[in-house]
PDB file of N, CA and C in Angstrom:
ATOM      1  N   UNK A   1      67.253  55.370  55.913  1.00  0.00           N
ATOM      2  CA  UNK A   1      67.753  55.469  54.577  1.00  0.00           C
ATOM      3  C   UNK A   1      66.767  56.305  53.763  1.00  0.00           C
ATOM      4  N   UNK A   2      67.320  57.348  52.833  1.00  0.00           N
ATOM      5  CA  UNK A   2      66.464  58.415  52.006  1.00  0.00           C
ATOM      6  C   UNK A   2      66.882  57.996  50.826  1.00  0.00           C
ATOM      7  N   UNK A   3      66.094  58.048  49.657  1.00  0.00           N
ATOM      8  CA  UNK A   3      66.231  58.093  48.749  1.00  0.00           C
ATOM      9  C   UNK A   3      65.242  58.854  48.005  1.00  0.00           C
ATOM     10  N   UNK A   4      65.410  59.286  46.631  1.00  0.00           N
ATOM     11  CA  UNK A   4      63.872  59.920  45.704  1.00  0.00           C
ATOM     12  C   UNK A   4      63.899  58.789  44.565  1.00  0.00           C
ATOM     13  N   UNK A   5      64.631  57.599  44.248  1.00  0.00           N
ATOM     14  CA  UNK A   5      64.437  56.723  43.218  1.00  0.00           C
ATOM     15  C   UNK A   5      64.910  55.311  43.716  1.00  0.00           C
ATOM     16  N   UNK A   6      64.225  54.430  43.192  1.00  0.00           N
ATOM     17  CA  UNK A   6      64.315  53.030  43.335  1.00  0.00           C
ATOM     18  C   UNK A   6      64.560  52.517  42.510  1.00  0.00           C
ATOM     19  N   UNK A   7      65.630  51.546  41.670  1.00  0.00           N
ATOM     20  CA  UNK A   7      65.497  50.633  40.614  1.00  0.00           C
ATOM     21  C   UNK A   7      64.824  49.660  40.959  1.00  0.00           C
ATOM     22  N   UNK A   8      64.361  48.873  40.587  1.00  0.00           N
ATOM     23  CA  UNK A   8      64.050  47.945  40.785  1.00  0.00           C
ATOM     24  C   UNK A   8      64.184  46.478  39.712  1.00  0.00           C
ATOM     25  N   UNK A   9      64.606  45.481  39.811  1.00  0.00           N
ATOM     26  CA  UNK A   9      64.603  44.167  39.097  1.00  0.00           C
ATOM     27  C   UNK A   9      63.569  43.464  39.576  1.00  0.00           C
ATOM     28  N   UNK A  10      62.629  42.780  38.612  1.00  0.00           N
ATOM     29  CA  UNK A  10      61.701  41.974  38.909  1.00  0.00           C
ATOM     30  C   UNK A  10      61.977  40.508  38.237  1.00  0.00           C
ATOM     31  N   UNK A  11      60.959  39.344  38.609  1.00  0.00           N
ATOM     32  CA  UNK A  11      61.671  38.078  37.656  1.00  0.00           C
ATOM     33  C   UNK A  11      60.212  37.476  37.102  1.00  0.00           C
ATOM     34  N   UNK A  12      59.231  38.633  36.896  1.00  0.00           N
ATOM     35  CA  UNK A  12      58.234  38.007  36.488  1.00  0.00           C
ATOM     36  C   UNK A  12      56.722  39.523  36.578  1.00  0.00           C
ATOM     37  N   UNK A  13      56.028  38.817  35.680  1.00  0.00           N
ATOM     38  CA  UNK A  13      54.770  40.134  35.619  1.00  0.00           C
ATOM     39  C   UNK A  13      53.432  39.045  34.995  1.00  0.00           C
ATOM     40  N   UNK A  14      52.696  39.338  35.361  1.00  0.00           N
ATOM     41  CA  UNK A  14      51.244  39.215  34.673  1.00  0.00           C
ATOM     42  C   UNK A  14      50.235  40.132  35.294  1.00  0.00           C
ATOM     43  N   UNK A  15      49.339  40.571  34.136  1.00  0.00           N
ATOM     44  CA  UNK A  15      48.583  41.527  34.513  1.00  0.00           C
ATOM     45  C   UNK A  15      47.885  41.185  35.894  1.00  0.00           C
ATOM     46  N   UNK A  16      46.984  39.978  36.196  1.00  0.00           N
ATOM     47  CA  UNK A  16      46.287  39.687  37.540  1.00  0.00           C
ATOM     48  C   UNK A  16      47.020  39.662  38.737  1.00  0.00           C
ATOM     49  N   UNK A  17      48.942  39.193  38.753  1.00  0.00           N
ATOM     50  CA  UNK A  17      49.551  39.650  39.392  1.00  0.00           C
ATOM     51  C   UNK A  17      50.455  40.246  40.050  1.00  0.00           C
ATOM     52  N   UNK A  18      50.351  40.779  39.271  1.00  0.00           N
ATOM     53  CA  UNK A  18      51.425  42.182  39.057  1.00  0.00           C
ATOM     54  C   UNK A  18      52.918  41.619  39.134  1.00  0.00           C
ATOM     55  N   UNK A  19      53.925  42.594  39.647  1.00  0.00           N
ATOM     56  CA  UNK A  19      55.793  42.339  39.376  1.00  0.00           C
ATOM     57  C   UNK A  19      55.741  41.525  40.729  1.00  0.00           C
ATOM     58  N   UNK A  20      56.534  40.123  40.376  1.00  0.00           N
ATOM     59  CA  UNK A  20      57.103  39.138  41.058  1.00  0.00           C
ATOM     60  C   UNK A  20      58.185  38.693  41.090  1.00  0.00           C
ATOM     61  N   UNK A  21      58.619  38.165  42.692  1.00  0.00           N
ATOM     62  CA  UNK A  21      59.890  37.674  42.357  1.00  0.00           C
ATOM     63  C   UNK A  21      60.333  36.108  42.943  1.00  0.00           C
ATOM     64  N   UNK A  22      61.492  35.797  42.735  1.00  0.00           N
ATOM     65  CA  UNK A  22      61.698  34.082  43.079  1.00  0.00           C
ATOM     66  C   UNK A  22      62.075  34.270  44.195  1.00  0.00           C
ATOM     67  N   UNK A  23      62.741  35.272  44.923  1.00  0.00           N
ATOM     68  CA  UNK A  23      63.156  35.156  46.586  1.00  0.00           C
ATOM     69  C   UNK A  23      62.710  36.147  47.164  1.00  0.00           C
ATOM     70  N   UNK A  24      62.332  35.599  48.280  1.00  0.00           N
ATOM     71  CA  UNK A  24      61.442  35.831  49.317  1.00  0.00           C
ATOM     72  C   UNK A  24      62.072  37.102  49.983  1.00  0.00           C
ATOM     73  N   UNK A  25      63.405  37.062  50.167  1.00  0.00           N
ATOM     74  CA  UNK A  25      63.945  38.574  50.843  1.00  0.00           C
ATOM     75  C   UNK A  25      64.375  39.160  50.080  1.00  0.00           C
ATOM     76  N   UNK A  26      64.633  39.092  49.010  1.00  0.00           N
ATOM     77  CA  UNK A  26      64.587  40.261  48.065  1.00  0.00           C
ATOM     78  C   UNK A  26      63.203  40.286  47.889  1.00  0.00           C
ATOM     79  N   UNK A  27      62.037  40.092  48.028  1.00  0.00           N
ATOM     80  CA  UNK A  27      60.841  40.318  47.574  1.00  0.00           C
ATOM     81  C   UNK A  27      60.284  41.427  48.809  1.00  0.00           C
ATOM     82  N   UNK A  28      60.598  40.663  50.177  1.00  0.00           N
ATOM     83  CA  UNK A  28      60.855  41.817  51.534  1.00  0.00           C
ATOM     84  C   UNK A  28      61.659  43.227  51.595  1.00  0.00           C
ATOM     85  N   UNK A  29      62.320  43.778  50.898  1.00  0.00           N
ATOM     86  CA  UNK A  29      63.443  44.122  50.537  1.00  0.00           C
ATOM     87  C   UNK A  29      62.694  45.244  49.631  1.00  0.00           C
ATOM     88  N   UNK A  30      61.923  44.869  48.659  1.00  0.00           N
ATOM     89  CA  UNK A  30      61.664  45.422  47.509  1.00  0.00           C
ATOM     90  C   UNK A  30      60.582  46.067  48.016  1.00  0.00           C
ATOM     91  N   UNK A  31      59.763  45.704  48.827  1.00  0.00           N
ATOM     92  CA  UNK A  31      58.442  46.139  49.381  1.00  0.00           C
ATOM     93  C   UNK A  31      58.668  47.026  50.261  1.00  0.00           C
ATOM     94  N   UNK A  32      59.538  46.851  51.172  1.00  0.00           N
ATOM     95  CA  UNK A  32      60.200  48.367  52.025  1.00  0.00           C
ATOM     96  C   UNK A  32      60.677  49.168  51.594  1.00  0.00           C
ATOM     97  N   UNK A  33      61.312  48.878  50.267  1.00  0.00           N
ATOM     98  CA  UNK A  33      61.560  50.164  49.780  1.00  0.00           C
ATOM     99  C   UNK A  33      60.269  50.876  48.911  1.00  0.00           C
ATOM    100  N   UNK A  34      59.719  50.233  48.535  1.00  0.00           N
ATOM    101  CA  UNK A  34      58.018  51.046  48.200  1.00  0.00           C
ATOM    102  C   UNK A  34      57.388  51.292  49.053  1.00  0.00           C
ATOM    103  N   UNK A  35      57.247  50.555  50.516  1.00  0.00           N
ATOM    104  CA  UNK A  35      57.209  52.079  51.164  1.00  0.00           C
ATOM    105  C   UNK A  35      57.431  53.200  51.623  1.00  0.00           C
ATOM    106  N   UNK A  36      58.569  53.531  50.858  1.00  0.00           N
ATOM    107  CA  UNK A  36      59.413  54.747  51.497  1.00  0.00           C
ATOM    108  C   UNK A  36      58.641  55.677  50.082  1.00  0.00           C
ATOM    109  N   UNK A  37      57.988  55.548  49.621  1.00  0.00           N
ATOM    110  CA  UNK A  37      57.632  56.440  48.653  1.00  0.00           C
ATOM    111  C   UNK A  37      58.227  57.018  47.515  1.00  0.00           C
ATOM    112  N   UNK A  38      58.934  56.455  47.580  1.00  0.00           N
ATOM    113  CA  UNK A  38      60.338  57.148  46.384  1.00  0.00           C
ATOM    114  C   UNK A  38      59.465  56.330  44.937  1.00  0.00           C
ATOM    115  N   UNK A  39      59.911  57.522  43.730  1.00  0.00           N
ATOM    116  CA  UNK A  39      60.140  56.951  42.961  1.00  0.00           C
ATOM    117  C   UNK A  39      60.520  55.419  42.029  1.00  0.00           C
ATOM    118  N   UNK A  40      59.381  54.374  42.206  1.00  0.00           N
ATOM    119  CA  UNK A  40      59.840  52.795  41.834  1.00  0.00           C
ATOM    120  C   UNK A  40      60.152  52.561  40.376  1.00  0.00           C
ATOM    121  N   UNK A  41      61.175  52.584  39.499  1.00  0.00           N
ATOM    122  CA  UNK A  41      61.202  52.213  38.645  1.00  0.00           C
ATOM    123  C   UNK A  41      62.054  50.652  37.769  1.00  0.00           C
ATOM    124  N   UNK A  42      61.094  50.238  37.359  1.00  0.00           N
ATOM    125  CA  UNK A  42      61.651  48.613  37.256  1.00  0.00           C
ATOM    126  C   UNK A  42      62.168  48.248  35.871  1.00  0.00           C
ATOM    127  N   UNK A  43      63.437  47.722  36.099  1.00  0.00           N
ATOM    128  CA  UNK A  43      64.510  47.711  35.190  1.00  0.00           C
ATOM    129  C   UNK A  43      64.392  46.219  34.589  1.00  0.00           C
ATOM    130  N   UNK A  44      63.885  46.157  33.854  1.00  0.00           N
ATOM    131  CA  UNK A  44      64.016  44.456  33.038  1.00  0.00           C
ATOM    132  C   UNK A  44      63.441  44.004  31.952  1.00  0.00           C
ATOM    133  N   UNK A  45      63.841  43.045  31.207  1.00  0.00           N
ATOM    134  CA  UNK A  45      63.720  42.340  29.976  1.00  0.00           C
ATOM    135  C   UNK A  45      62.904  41.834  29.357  1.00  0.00           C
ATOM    136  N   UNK A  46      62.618  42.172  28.496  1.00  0.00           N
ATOM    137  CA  UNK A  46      61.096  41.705  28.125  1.00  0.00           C
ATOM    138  C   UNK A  46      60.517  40.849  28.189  1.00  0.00           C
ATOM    139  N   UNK A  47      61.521  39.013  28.768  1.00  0.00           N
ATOM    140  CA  UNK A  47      61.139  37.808  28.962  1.00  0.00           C
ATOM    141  C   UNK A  47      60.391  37.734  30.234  1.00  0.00           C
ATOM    142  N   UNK A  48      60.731  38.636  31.217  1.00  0.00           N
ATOM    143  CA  UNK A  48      59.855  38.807  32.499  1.00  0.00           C
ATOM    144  C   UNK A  48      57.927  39.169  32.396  1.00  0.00           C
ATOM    145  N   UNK A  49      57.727  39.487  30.860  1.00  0.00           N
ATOM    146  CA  UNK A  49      56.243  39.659  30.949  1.00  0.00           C
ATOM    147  C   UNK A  49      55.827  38.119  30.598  1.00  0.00           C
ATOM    148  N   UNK A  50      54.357  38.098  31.061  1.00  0.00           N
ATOM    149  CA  UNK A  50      53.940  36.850  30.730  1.00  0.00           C
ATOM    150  C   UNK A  50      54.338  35.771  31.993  1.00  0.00           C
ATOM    151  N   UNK A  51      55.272  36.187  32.213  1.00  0.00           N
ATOM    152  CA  UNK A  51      55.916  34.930  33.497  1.00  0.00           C
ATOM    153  C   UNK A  51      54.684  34.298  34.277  1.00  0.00           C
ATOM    154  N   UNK A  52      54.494  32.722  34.238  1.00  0.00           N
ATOM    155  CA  UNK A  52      53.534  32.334  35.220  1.00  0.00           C
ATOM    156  C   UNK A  52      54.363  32.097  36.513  1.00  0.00           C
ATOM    157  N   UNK A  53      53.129  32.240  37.322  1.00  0.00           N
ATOM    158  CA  UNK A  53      53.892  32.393  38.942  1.00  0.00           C
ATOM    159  C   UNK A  53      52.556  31.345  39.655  1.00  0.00           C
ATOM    160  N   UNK A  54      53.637  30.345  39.754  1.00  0.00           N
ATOM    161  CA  UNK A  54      53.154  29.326  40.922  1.00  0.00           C
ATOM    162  C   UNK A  54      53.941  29.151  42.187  1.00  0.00           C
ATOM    163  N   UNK A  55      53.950  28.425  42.687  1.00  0.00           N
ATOM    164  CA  UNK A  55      54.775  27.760  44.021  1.00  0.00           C
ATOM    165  C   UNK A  55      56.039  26.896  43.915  1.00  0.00           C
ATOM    166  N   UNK A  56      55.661  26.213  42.818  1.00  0.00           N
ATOM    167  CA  UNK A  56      56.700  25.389  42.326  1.00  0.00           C
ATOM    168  C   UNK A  56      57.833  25.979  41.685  1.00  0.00           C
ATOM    169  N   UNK A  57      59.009  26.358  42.011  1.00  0.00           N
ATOM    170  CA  UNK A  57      59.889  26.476  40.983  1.00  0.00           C
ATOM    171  C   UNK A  57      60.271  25.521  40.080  1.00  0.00           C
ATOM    172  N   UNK A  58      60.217  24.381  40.102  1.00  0.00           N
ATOM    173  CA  UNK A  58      60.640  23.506  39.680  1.00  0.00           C
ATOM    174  C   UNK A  58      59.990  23.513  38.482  1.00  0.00           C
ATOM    175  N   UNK A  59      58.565  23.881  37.591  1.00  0.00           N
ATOM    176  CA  UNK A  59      57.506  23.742  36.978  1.00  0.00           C
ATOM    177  C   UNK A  59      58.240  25.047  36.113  1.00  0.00           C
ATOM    178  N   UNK A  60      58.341  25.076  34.728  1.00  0.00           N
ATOM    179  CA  UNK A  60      58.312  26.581  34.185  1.00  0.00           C
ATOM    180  C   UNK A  60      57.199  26.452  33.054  1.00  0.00           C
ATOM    181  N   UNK A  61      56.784  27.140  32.419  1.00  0.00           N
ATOM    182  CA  UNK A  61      55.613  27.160  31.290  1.00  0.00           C
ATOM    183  C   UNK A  61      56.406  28.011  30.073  1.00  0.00           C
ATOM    184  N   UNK A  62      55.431  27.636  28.467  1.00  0.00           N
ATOM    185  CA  UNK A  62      56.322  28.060  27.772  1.00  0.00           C
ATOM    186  C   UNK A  62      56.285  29.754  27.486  1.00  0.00           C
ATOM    187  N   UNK A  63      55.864  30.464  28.794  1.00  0.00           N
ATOM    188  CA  UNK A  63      55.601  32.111  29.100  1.00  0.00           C
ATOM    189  C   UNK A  63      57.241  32.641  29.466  1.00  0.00           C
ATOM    190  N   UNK A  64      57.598  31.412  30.156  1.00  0.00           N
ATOM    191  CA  UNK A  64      58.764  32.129  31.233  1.00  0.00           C
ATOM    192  C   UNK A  64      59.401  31.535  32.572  1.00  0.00           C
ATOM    193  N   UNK A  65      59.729  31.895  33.253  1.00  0.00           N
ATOM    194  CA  UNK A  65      60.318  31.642  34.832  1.00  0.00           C
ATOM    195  C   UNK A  65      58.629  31.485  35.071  1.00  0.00           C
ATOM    196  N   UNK A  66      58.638  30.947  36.935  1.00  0.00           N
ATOM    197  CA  UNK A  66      57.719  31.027  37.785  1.00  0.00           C
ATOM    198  C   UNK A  66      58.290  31.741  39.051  1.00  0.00           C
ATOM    199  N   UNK A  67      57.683  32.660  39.738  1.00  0.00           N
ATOM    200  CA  UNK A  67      57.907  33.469  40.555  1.00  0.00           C
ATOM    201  C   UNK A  67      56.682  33.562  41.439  1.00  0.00           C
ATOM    202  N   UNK A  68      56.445  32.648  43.002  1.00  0.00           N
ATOM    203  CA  UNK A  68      55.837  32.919  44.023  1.00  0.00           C
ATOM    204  C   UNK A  68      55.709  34.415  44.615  1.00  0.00           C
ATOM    205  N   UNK A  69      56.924  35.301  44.726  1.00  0.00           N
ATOM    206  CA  UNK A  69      56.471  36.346  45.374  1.00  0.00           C
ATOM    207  C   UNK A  69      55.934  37.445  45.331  1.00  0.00           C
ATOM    208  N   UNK A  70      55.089  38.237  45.493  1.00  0.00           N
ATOM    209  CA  UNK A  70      54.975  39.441  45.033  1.00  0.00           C
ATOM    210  C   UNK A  70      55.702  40.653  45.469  1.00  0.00           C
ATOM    211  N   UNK A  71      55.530  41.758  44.482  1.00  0.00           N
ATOM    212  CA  UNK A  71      56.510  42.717  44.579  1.00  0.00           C
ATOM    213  C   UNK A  71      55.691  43.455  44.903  1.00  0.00           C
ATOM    214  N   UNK A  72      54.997  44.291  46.200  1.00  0.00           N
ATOM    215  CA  UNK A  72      54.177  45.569  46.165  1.00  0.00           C
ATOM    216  C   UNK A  72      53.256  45.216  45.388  1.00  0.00           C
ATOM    217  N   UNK A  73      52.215  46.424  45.648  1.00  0.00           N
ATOM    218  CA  UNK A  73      50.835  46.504  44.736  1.00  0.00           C
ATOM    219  C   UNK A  73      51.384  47.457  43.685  1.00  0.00           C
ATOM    220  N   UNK A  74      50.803  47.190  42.429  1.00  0.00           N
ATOM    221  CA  UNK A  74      51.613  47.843  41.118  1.00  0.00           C
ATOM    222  C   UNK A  74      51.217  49.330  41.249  1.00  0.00           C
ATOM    223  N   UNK A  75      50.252  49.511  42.086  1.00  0.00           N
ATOM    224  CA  UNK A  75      50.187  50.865  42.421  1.00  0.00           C
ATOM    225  C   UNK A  75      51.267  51.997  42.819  1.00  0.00           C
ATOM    226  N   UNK A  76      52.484  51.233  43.394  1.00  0.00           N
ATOM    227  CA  UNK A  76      53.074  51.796  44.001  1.00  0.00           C
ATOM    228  C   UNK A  76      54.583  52.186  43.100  1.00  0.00           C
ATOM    229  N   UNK A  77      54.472  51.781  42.022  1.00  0.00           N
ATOM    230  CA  UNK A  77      55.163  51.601  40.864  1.00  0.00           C
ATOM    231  C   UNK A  77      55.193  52.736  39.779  1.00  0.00           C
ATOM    232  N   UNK A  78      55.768  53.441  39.162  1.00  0.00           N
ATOM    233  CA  UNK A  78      55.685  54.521  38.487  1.00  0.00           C
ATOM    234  C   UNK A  78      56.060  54.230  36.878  1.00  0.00           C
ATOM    235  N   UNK A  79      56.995  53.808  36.870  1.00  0.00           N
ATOM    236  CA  UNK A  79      57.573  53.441  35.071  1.00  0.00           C
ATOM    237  C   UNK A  79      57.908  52.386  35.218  1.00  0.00           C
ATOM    238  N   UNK A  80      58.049  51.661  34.252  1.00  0.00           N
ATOM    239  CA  UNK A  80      59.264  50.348  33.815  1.00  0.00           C
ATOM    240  C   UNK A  80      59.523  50.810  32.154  1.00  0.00           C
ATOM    241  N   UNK A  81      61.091  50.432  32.747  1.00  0.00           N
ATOM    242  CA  UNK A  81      62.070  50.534  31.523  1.00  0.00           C
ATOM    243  C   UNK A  81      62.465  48.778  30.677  1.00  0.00           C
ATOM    244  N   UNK A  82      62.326  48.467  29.378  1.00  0.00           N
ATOM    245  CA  UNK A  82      62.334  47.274  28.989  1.00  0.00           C
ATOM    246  C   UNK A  82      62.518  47.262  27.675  1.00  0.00           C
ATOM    247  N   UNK A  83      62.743  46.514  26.765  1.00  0.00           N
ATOM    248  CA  UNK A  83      62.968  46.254  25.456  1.00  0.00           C
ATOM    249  C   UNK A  83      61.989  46.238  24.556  1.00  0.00           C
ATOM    250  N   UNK A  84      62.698  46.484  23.406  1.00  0.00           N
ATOM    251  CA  UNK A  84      61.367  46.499  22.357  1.00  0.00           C
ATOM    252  C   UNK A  84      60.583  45.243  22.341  1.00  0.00           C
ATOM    253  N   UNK A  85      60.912  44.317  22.464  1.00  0.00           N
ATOM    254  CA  UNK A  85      59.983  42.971  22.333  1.00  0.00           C
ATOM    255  C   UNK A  85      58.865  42.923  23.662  1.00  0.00           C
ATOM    256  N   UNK A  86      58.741  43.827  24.259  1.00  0.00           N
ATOM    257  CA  UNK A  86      57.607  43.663  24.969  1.00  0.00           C
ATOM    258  C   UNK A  86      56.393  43.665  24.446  1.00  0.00           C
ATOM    259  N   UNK A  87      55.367  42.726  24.300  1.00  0.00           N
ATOM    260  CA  UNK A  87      54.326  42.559  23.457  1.00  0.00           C
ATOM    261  C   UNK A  87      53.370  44.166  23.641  1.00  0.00           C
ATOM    262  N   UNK A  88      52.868  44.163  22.474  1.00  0.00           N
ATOM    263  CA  UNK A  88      51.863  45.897  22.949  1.00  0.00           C
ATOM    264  C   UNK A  88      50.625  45.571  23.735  1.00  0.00           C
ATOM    265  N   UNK A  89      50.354  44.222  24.069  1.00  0.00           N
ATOM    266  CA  UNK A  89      49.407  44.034  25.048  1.00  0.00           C
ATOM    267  C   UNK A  89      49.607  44.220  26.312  1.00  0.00           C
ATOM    268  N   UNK A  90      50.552  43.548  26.690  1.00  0.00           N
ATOM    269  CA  UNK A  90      51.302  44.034  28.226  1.00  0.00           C
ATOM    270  C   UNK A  90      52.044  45.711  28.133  1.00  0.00           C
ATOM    271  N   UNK A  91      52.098  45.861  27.406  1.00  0.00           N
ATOM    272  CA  UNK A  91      52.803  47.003  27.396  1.00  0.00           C
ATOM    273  C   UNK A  91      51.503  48.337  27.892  1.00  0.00           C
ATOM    274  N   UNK A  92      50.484  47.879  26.641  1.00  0.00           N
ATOM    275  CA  UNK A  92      49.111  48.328  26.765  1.00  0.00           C
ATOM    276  C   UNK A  92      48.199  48.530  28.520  1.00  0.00           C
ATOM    277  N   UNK A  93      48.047  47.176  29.092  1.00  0.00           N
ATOM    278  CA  UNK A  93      47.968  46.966  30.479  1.00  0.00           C
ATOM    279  C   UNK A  93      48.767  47.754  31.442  1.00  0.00           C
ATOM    280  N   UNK A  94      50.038  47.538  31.384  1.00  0.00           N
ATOM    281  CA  UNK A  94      51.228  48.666  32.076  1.00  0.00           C
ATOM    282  C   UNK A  94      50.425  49.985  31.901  1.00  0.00           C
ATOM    283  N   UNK A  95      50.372  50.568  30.995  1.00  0.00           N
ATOM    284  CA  UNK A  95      49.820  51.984  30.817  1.00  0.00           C
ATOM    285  C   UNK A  95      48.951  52.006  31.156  1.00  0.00           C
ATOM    286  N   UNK A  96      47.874  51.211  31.245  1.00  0.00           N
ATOM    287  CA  UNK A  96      46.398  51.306  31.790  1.00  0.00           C
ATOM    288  C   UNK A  96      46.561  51.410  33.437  1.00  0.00           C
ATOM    289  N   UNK A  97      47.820  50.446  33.750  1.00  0.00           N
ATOM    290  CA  UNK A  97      47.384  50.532  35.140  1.00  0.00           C
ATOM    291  C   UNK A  97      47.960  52.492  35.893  1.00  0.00           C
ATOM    292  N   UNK A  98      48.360  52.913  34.913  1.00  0.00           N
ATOM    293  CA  UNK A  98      49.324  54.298  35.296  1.00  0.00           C
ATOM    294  C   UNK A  98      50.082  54.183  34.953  1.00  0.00           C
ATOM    295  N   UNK A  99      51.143  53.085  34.445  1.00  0.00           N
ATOM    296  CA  UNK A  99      53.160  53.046  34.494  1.00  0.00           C
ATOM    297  C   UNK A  99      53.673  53.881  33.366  1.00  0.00           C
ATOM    298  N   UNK A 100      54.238  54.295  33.666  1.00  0.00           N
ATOM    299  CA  UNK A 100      55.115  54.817  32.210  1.00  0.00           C
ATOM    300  C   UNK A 100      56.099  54.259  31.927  1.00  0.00           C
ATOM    301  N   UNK A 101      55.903  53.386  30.326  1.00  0.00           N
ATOM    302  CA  UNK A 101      56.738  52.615  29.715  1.00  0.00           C
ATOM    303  C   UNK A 101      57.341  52.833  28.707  1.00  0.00           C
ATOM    304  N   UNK A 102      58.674  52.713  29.192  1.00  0.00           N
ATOM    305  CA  UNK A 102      60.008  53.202  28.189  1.00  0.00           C
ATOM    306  C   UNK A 102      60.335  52.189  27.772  1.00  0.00           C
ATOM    307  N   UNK A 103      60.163  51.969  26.231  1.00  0.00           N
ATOM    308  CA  UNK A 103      60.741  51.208  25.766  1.00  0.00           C
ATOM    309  C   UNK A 103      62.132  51.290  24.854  1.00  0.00           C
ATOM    310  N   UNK A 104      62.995  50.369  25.016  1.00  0.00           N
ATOM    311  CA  UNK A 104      64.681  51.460  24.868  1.00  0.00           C
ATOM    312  C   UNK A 104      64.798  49.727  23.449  1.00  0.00           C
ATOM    313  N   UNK A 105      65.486  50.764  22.549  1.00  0.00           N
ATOM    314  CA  UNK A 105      66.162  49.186  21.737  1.00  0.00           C
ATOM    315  C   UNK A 105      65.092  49.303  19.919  1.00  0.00           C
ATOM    316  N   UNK A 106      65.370  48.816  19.498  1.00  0.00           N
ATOM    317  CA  UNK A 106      64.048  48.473  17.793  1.00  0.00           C
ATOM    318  C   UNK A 106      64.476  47.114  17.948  1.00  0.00           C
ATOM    319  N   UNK A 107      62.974  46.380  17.208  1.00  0.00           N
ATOM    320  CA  UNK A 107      62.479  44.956  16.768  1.00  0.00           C
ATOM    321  C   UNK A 107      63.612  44.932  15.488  1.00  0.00           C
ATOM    322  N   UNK A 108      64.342  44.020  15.575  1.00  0.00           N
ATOM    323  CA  UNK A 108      65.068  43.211  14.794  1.00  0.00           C
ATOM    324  C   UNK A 108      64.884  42.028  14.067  1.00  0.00           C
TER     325      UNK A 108
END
């Protein structure tokens, strides 16, 4: 399979560990396709920053979802596209790590 772009959906982010997700083969899934080198760009909502990620699903915190898996090393990641309510700290971090962040929408 060829491609030059990836969307990608994630269900969770924090800076120490990068884009995560709650299932395990979509998390397999997501990682093969970063290694095909294409273009990764991750499509989601601004409630996904902050997300703590434990083991437990069952456990949520008042950040967000919890998400065990990881998605690739954020290295391998190019932009994320997301809403204006993404705080400018994470947003800030994103850019630091390389990403280019589009933010689509105005604070209401």
């Amino acid at each position: 399979m060829h491609f030059s772009k990836a969307f990608i959906g994630i269900d969770g982010w924090q800076a120490d560990t990068g884009f995560t997700g709650r299932d395990m083969m979509r998390s397999d899934v997501v990682n093969a396709v970063l290694e095909k080198g294409s273009e990764a760009i991750v499509l989601t909502d601004s409630s996904k920053f902050g997300a703590i990620v434990l083991t437990d699903s069952s456990k949520f915190s008042k950040f967000g979802c919890v998400h065990p898996y990881p998605l690739g090393p954020l290295s391998r990641f190019h932009r994320v596209i997301t809403d204006s309510k993404i705080s400018a700290s994470d947003q800030m971090q994103l850019e630091h790590a390389g990403l280019l962040v589009n933010v689509i929408g105005s604070s209401v």
